[in-house]
PDB file of N, CA and C in Angstrom:
ATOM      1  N   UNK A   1       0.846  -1.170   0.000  1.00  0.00           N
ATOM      2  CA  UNK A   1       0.000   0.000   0.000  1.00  0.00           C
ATOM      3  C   UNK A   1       0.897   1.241   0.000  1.00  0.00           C
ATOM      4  N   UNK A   2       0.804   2.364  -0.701  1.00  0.00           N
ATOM      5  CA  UNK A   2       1.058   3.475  -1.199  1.00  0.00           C
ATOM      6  C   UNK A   2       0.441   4.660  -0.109  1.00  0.00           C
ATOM      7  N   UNK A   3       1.571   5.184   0.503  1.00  0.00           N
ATOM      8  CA  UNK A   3       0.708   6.248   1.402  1.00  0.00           C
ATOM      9  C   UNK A   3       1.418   7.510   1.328  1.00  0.00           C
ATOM     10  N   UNK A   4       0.327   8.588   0.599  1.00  0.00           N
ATOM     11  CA  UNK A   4       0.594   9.675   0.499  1.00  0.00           C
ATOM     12  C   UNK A   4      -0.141  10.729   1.339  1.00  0.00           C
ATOM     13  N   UNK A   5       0.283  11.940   1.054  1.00  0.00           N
ATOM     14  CA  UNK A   5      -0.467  13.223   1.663  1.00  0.00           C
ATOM     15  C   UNK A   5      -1.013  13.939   0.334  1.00  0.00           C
ATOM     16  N   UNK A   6      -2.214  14.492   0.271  1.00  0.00           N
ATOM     17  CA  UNK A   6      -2.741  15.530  -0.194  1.00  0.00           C
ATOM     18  C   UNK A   6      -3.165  16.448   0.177  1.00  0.00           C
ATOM     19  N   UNK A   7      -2.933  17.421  -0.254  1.00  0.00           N
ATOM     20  CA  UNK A   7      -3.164  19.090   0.053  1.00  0.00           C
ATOM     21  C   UNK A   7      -5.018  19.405  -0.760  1.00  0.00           C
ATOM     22  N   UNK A   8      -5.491  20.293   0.149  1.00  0.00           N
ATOM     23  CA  UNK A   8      -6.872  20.618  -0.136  1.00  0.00           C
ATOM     24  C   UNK A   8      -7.188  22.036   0.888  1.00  0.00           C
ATOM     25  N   UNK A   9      -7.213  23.059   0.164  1.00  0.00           N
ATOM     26  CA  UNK A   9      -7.507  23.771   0.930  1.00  0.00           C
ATOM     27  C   UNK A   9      -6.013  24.377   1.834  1.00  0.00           C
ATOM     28  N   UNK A  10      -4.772  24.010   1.353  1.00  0.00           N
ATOM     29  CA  UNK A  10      -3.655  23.734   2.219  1.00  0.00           C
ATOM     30  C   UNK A  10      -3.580  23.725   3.716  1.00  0.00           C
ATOM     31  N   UNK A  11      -4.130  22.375   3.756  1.00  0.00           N
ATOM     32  CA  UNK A  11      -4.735  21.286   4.540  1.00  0.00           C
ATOM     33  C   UNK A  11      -4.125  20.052   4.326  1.00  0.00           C
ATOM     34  N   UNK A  12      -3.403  19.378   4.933  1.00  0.00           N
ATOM     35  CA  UNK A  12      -2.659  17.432   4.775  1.00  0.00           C
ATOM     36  C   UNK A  12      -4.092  16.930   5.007  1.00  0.00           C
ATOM     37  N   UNK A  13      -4.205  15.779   3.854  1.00  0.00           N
ATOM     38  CA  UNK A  13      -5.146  14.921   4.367  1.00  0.00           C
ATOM     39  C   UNK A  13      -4.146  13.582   3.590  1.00  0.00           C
ATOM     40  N   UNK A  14      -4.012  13.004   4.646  1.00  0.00           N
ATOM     41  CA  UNK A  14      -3.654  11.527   4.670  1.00  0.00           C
ATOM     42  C   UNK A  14      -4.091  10.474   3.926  1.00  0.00           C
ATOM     43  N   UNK A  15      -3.073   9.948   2.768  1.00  0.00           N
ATOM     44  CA  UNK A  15      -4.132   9.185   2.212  1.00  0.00           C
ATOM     45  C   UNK A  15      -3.448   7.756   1.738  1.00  0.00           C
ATOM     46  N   UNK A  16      -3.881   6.502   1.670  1.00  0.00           N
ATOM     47  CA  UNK A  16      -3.468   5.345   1.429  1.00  0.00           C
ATOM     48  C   UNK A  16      -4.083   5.028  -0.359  1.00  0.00           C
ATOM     49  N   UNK A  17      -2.990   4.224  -1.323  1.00  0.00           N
ATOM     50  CA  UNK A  17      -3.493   3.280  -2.196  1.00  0.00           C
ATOM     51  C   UNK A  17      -3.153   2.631  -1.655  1.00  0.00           C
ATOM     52  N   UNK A  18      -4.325   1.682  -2.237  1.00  0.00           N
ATOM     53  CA  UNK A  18      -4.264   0.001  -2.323  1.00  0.00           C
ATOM     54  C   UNK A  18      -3.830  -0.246  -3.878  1.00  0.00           C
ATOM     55  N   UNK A  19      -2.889  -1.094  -4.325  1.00  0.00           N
ATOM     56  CA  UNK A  19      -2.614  -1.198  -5.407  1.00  0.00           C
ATOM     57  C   UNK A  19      -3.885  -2.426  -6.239  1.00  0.00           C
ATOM     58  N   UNK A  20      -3.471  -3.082  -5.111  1.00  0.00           N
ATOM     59  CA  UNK A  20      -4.248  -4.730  -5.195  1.00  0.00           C
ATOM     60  C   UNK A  20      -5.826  -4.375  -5.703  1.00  0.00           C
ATOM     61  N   UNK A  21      -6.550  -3.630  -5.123  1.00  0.00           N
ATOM     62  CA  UNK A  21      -8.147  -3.014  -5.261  1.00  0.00           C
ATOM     63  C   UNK A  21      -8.077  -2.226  -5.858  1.00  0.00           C
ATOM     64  N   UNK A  22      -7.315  -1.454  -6.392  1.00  0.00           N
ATOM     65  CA  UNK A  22      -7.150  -0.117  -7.144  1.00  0.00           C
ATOM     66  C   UNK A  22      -7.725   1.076  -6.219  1.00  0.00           C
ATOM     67  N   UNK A  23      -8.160   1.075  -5.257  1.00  0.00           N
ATOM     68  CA  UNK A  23      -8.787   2.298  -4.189  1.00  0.00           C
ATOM     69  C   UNK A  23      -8.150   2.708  -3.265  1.00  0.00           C
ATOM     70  N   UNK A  24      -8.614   4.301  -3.488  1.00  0.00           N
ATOM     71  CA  UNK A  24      -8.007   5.424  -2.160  1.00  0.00           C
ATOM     72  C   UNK A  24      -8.375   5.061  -1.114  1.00  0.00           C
ATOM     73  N   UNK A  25      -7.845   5.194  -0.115  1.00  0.00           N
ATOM     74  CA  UNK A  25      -8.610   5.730   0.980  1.00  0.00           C
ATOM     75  C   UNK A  25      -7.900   6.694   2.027  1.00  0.00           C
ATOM     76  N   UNK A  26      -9.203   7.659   2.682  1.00  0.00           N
ATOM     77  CA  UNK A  26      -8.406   9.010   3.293  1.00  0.00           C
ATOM     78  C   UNK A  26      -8.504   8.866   4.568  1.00  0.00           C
ATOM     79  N   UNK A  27      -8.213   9.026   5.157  1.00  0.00           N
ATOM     80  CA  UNK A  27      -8.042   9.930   6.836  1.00  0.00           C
ATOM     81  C   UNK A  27      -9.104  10.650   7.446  1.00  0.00           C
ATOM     82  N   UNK A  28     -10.590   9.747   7.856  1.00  0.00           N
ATOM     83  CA  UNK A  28     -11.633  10.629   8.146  1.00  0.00           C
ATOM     84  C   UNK A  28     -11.462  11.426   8.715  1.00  0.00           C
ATOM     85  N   UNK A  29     -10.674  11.543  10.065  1.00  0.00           N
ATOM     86  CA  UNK A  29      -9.656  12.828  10.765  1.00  0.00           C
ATOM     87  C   UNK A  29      -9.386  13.886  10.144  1.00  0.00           C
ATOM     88  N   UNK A  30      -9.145  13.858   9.214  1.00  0.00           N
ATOM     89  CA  UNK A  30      -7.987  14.975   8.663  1.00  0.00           C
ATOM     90  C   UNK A  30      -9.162  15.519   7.310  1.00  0.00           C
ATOM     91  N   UNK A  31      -9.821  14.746   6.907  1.00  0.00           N
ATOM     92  CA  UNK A  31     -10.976  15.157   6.068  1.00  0.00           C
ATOM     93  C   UNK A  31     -12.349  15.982   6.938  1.00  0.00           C
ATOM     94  N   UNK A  32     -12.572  15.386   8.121  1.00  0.00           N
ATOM     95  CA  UNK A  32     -12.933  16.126   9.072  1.00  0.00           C
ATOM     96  C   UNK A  32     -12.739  17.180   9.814  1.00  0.00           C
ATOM     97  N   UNK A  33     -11.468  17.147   9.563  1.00  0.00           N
ATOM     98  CA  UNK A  33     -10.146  18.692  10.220  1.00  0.00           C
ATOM     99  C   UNK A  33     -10.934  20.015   9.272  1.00  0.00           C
ATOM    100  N   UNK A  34     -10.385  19.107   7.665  1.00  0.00           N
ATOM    101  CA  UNK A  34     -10.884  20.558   6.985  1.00  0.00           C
ATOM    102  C   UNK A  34     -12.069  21.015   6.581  1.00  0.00           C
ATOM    103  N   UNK A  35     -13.231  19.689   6.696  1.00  0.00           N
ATOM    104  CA  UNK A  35     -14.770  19.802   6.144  1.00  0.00           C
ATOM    105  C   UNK A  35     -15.161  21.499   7.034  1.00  0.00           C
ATOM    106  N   UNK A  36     -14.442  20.983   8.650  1.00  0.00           N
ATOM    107  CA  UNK A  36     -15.130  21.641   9.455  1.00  0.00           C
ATOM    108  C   UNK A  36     -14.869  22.830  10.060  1.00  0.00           C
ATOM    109  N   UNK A  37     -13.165  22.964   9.965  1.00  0.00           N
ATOM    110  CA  UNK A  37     -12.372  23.977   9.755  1.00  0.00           C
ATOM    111  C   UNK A  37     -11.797  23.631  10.920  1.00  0.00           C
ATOM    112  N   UNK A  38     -11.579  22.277  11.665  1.00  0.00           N
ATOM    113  CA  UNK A  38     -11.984  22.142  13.155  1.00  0.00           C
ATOM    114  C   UNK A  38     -10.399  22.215  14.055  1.00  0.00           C
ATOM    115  N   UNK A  39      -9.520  22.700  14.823  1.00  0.00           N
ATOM    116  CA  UNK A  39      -8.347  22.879  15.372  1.00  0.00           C
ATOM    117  C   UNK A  39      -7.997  20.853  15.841  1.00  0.00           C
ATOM    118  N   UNK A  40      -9.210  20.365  16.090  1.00  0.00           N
ATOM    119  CA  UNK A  40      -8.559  19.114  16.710  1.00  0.00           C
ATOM    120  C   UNK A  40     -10.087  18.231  15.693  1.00  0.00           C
ATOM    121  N   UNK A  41     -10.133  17.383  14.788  1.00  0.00           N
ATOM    122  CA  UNK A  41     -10.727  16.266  13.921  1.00  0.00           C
ATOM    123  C   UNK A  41     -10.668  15.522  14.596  1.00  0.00           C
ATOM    124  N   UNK A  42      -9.870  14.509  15.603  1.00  0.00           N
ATOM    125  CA  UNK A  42      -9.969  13.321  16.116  1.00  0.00           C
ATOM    126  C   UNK A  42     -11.005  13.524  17.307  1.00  0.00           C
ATOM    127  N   UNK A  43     -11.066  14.737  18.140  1.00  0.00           N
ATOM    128  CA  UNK A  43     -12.725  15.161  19.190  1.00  0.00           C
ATOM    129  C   UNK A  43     -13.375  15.083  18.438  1.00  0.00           C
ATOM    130  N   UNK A  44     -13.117  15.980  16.954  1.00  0.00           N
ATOM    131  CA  UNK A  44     -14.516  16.559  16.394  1.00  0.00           C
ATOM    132  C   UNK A  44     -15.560  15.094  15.649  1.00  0.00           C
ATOM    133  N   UNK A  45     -14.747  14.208  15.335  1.00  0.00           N
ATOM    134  CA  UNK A  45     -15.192  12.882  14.904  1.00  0.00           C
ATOM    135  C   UNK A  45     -15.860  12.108  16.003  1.00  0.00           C
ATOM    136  N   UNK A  46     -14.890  12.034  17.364  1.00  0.00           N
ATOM    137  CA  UNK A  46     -15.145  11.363  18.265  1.00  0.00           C
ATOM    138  C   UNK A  46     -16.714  11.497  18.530  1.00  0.00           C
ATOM    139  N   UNK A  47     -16.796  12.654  18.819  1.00  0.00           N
ATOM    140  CA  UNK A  47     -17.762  13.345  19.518  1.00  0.00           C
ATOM    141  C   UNK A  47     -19.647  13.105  18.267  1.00  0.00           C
ATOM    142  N   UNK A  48     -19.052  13.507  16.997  1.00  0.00           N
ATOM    143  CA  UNK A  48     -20.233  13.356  16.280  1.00  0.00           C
ATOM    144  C   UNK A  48     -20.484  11.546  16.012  1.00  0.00           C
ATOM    145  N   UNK A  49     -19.399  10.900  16.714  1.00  0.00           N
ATOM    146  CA  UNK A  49     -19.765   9.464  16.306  1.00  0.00           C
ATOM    147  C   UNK A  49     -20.869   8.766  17.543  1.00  0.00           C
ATOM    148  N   UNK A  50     -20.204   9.981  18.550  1.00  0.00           N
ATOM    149  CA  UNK A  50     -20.983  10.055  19.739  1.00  0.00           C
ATOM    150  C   UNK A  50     -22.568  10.125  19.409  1.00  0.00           C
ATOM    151  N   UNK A  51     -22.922  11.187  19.190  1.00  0.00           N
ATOM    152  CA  UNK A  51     -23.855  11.992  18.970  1.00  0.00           C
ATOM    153  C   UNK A  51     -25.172  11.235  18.197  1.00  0.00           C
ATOM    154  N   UNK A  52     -24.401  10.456  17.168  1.00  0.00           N
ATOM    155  CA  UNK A  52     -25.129   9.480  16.067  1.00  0.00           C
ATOM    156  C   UNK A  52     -25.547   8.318  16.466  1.00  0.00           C
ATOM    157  N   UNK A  53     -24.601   7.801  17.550  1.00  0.00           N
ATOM    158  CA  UNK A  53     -24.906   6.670  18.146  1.00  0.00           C
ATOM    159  C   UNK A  53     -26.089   6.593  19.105  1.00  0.00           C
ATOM    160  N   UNK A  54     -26.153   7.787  19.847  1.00  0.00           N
ATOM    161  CA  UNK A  54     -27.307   8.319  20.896  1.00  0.00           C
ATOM    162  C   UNK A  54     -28.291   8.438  20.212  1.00  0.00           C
ATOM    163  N   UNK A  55     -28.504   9.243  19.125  1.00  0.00           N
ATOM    164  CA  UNK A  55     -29.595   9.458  17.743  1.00  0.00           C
ATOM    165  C   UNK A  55     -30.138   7.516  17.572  1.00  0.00           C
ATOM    166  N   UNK A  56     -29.336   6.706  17.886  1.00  0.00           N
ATOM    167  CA  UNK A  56     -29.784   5.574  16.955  1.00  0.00           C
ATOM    168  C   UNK A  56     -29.190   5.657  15.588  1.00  0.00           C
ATOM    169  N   UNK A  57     -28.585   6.516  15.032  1.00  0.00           N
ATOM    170  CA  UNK A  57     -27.789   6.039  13.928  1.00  0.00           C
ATOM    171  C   UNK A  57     -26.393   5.046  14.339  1.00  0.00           C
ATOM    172  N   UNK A  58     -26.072   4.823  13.096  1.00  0.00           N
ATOM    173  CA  UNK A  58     -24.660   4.214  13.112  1.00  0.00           C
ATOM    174  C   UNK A  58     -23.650   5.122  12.396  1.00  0.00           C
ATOM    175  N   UNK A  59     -22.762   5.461  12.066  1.00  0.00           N
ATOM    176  CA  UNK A  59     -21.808   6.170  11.263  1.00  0.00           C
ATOM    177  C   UNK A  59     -21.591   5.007   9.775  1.00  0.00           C
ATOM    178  N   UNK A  60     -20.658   4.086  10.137  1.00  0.00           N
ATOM    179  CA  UNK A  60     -20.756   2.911   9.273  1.00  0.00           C
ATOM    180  C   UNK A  60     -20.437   1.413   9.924  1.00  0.00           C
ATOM    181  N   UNK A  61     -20.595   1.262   9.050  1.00  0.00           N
ATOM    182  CA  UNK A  61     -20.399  -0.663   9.529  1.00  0.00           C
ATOM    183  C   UNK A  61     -19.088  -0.400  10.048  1.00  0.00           C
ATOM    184  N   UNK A  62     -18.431  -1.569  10.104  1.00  0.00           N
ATOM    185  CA  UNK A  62     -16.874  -1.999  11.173  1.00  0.00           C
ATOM    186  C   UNK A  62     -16.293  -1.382   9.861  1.00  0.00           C
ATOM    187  N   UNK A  63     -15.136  -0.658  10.612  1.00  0.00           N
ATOM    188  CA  UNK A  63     -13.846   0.193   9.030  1.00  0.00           C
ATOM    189  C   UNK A  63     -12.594  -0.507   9.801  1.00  0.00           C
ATOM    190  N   UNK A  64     -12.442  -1.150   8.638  1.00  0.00           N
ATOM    191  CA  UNK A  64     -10.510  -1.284   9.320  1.00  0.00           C
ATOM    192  C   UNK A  64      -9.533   0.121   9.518  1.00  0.00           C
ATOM    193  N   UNK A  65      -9.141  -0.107  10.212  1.00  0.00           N
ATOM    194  CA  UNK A  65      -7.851   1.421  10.299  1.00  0.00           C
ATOM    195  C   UNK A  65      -6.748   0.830   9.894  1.00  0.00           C
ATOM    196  N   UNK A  66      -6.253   1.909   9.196  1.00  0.00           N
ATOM    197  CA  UNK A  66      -4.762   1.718   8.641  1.00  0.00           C
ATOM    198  C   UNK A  66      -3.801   2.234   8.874  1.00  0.00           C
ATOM    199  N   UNK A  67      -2.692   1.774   8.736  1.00  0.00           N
ATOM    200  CA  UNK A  67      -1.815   2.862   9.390  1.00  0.00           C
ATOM    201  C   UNK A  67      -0.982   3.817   8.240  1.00  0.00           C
ATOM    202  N   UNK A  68      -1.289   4.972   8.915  1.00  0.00           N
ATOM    203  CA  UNK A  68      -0.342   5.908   8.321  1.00  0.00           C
ATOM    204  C   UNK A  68       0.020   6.792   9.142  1.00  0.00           C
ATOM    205  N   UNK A  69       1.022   7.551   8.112  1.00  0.00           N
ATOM    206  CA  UNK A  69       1.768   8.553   8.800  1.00  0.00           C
ATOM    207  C   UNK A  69       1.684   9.447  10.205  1.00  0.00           C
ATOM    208  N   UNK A  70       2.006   9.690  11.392  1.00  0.00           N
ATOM    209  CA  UNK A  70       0.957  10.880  11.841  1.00  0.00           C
ATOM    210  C   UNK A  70       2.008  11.983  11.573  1.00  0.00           C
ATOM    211  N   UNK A  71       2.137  12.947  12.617  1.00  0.00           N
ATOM    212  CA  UNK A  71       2.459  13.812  12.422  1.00  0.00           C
ATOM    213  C   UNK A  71       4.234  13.917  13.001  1.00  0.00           C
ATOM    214  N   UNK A  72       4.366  12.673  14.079  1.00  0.00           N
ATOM    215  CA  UNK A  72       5.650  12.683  14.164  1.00  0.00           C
ATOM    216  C   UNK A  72       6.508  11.903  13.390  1.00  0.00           C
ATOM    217  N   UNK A  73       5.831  11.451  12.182  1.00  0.00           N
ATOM    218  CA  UNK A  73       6.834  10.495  11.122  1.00  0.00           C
ATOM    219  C   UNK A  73       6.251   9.357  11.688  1.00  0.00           C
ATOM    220  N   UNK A  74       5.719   8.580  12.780  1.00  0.00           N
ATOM    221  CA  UNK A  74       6.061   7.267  13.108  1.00  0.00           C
ATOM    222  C   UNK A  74       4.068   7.294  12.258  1.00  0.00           C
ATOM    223  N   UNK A  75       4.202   5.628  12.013  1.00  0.00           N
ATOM    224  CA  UNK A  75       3.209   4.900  11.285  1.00  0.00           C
ATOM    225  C   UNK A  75       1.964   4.624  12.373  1.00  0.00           C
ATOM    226  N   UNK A  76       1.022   5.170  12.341  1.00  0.00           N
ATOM    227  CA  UNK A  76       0.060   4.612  13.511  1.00  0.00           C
ATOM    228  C   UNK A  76      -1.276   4.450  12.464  1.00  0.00           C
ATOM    229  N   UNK A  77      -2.360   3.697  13.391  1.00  0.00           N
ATOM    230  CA  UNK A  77      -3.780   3.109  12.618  1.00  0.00           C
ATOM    231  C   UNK A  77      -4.404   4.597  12.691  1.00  0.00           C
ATOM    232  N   UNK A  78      -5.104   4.805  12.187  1.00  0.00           N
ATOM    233  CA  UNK A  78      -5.953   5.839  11.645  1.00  0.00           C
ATOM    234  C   UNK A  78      -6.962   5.613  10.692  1.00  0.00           C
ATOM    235  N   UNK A  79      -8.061   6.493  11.145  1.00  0.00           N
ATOM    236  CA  UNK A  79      -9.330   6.003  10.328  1.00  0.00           C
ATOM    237  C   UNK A  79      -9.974   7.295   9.759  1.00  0.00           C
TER     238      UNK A  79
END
């Protein structure tokens, strides 16, 4: 797997190929950072996953986390 950064908004959003599936996938965190303009994405997620769950929604089925980059170079799971 292929893990890059993309700029949006000049904004990092974290992002993995899969070569094998041919599909992206991003960093709900960090896509959440900039949807919302938010100083901290990993509360701001936490919290609305919160929120949905109390509602009786679900967010989504089970997501694997993957690891990428964070911010100190070292590789951690992220979703």
């Amino acid at each position: 797997m292929d893990n890059k950064i993309q700029i949006f908004e000049d904004k990092r959003i974290r992002t993995a190929w899969n070569e094998e599936t041919e599909e992206w996938y991003f960093s709900v965190v960090d896509v959440v950072s900039v949807l919302t303009d938010s100083a901290d994405g990993r509360k701001y997620w936490n919290k609305l996953k919160q929120r949905l769950k109390e509602e009786g929604n679900e967010t989504v089925t089970n997501c694997h986390q993957l690891k990428m980059t964070a911010a100190d170079g070292r590789m951690r799971e992220k979703l």
